[in-house]
Protein backbone atom coordinates (compact mmCIF):
# COMPACT_ATOMS: atom_id res chain seq x y z
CA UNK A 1 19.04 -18.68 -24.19
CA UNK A 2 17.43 -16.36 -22.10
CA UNK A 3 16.80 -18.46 -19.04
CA UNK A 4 20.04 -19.49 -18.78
CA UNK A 5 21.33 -15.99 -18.95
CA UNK A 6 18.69 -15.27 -15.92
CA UNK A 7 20.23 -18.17 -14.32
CA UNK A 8 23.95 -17.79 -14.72
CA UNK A 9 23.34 -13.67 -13.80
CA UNK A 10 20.14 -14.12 -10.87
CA UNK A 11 22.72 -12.33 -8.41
CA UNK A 12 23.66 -9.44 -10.19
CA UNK A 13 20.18 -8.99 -11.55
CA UNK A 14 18.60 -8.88 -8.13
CA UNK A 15 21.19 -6.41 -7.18
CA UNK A 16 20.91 -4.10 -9.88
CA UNK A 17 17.09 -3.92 -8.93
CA UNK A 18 18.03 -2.96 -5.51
CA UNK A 19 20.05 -0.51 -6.52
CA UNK A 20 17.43 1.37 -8.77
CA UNK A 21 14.60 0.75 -5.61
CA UNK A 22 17.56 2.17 -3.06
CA UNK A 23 17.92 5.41 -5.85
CA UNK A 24 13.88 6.37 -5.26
CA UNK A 25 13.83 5.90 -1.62
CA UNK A 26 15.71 8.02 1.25
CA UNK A 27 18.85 6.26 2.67
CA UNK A 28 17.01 5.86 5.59
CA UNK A 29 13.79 4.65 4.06
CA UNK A 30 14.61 1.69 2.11
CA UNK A 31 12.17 -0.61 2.08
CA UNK A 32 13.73 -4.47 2.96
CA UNK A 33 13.05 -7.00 0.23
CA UNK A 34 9.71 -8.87 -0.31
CA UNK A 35 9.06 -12.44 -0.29
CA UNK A 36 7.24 -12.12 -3.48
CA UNK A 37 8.98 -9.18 -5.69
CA UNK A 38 11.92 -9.50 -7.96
CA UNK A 39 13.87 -13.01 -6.85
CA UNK A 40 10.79 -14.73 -7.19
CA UNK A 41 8.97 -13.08 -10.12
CA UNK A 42 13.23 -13.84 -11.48
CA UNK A 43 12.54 -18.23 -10.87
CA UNK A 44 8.82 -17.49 -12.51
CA UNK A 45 10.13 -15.92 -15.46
CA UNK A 46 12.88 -18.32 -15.75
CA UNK A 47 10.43 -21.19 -15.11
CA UNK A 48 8.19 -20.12 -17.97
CA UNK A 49 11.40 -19.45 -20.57
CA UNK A 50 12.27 -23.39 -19.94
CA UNK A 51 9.15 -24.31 -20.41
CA UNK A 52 9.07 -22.67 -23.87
CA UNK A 53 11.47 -23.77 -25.00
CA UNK A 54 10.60 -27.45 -24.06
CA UNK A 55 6.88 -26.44 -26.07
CA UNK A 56 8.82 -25.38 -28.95
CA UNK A 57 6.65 -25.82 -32.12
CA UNK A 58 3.52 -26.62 -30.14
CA UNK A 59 0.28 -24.08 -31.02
CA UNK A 60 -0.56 -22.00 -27.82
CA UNK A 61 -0.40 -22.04 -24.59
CA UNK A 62 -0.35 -25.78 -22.59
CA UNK A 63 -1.56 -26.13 -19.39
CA UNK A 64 2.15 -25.73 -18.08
CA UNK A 65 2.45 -22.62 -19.30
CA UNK A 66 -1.05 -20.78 -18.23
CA UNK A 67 -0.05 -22.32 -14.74
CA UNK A 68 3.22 -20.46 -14.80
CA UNK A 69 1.35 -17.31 -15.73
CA UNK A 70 -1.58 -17.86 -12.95
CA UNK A 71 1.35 -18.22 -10.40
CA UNK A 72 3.10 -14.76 -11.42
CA UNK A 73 -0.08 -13.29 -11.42
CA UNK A 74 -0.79 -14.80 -7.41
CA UNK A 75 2.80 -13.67 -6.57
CA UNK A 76 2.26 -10.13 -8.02
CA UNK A 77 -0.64 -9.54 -5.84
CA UNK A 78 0.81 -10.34 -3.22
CA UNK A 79 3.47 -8.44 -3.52
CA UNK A 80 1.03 -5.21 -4.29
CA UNK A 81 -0.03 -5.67 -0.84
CA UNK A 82 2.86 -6.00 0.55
CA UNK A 83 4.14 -2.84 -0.80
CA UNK A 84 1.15 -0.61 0.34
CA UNK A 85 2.42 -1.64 3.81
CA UNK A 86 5.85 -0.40 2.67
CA UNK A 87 4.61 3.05 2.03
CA UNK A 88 4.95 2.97 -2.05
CA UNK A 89 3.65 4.81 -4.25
CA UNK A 90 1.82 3.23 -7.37
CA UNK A 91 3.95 4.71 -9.57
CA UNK A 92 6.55 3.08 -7.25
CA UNK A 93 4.63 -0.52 -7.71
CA UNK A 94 5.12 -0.38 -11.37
CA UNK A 95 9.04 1.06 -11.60
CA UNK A 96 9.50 -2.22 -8.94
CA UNK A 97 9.14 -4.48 -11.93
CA UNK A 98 10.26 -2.29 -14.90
CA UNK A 99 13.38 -2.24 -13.26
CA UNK A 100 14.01 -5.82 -13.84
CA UNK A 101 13.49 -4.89 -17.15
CA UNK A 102 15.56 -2.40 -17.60
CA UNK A 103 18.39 -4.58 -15.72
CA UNK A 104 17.70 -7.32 -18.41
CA UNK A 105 18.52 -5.79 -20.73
CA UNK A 106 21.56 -3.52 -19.46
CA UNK A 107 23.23 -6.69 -18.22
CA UNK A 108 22.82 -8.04 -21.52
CA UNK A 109 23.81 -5.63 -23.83
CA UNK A 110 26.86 -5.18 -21.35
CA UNK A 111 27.49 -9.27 -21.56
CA UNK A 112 26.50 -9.29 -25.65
CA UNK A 113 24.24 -11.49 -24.51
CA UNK A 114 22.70 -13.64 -27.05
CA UNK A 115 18.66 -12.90 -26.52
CA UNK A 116 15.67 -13.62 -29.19
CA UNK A 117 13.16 -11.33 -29.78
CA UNK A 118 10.46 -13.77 -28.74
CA UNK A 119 11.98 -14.63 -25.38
CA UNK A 120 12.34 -10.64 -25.06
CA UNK A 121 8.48 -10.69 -25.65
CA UNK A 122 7.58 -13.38 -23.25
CA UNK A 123 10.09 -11.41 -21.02
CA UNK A 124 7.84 -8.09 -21.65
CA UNK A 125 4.59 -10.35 -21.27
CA UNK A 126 5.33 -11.70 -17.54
CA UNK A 127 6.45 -8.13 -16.17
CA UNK A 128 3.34 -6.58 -18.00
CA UNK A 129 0.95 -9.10 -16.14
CA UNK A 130 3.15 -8.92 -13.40
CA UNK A 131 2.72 -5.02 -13.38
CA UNK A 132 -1.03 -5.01 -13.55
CA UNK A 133 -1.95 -7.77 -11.21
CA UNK A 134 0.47 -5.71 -8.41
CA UNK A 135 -1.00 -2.19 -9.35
CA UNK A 136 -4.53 -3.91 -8.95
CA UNK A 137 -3.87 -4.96 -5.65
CA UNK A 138 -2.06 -2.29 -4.12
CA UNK A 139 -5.21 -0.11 -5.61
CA UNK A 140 -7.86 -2.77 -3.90
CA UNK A 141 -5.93 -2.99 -0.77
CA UNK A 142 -5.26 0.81 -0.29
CA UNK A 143 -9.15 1.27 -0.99
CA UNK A 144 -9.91 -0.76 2.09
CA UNK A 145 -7.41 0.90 4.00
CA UNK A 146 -9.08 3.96 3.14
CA UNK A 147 -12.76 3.17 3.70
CA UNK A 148 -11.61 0.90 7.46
CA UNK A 149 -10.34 4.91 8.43
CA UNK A 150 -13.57 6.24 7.11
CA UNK A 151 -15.42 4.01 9.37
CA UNK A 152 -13.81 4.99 12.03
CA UNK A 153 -13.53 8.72 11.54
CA UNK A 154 -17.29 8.56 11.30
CA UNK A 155 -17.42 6.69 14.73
CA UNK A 156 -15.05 9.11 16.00
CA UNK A 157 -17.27 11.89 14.66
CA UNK A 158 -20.48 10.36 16.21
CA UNK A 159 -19.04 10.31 19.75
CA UNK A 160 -17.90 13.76 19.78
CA UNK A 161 -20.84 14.84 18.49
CA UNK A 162 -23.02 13.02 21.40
CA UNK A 163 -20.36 13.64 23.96
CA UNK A 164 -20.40 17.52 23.06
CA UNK A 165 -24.07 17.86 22.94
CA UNK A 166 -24.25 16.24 26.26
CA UNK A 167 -21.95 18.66 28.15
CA UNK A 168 -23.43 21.39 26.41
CA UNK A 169 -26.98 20.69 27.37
CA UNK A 170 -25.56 20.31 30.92
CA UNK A 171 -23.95 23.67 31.08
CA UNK A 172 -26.98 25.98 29.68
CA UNK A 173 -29.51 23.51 31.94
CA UNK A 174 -26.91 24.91 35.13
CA UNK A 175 -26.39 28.10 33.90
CA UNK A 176 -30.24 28.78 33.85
CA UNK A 177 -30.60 27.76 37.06
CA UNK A 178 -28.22 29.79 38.47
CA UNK A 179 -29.61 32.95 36.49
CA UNK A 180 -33.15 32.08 38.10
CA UNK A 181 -31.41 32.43 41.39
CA UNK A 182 -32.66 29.33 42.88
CA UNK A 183 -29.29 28.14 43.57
CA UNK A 184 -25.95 29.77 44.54
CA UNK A 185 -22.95 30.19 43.41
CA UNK A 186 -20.97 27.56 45.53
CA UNK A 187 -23.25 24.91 45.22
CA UNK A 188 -23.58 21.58 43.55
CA UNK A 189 -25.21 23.36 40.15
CA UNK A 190 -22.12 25.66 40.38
CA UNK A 191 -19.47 22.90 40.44
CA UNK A 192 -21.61 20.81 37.52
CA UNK A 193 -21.37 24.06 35.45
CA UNK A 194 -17.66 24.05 36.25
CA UNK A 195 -17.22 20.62 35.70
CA UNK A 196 -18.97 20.31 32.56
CA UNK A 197 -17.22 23.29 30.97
CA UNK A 198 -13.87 21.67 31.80
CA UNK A 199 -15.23 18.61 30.35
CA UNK A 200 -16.15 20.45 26.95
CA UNK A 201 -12.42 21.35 26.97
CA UNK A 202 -11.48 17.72 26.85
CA UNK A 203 -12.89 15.99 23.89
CA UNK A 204 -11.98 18.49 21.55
CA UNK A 205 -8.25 18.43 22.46
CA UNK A 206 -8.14 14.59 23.37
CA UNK A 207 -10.15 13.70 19.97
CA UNK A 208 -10.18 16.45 17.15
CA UNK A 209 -6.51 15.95 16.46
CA UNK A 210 -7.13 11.96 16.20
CA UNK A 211 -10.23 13.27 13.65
CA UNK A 212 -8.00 15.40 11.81
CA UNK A 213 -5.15 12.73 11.07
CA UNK A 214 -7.97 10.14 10.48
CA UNK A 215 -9.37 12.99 8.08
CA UNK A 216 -5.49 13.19 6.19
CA UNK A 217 -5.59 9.41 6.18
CA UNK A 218 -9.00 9.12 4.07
CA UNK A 219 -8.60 11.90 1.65
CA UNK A 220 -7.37 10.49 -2.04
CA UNK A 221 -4.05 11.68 -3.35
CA UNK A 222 -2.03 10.98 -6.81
CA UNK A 223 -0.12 8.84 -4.65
């Protein structure tokens, strides 16, 4: 039975996913293990298998069963999330549960494991939901990362427009006062001309870099 082969082989399974995760990732960039990836999606799948098996000979799906399902489904979005904060790619999302898959069915072809083709399929039918809730919300949750940053570079933009325009206005509104030659060159209109040309300096190297990462951070990639 496949649940029991889960079971008996839930340590070297969880590994083995590791292992491939550890493979796409720099040594130093490894993300840690989440609360709602492989181990658990592992006691779902098992869960379900029993379950089946206890059904056995029933027509569809009791409410047992769909409950199972809803729960991977929960867990899998979840873990989407989570992995967005993890810096994954979504191709990354989905090879984080084909590779329980693929260590399924390694193990057991190494073990001659004795596995039906209809546990196989329910097998294939959890990581497949499983897959698609987690790419859904990893999408959904990037999206709103991505329009929170667009927000804000549009606030950013707003002040340094405004500020810019300001200190502008005040250095052409000294400067022509100065060319009249109703004021001198020391005076007050001299050191607000000063003053607001060092100003113009300042926003543009204290904010355009923060616009141009914000900028990097909102623009769409294959990632």
């Amino acid at each position: 039975m496949l649940h029991e082969f889960l079971t008996l082989n839930r340590v070297e399974l969880i590994g083995r996913c590791r292992q491939k995760i550890a493979k796409r990732f720099a040594p130093s960039e490894v993300p840690s293990p989440s609360a709602h990836g492989v181990p658990l999606l592992l006691e779902q799948i098992t869960s379900i298998l029993v379950r089946q098996q206890r059904m056995h000979g029933r027509n569809g799906a009791g409410p047992e069963s769909l409950s199972a399902t809803t729960d991977i489904g929960r867990a899998a979005t979840l873990h989407g999330t989570e992995l967005l904060t993890q810096s994954y790619s979504i191709d990354q999302v989905v090879r984080d549960y084909g590779d329980l898959c693929q260590a399924v069915t390694e193990l057991a072809v190494e073990k001659k494991a004795a596995i039906s083709a209809e546990e196989f399929r329910t097998l294939n039918g959890c990581l497949d939901n499983a897959i698609a809730d987690a790419a859904t919300s990893f999408g959904s949750a990037r999206q709103n990362d991505i329009d929170n940053q667009a927000q804000t570079l549009h606030a950013r933009l707003n002040h340094f427009t405004a500020e810019h325009r300001r200190l502008v206005e005040v250095a052409v509104q000294s400067f022509d006062a100065m060319q009249s030659g109703s004021v001198g060159l020391n005076g007050a209109t001299a050191n607000l001309l000063r003053h607001a040309l060092n100003e113009l300096k300042s926003p543009a190297q204290r904010t355009l870099p923060e616009i141009h990462l914000l900028s990097e951070a909102t623009t769409v990639t294959s990632r």
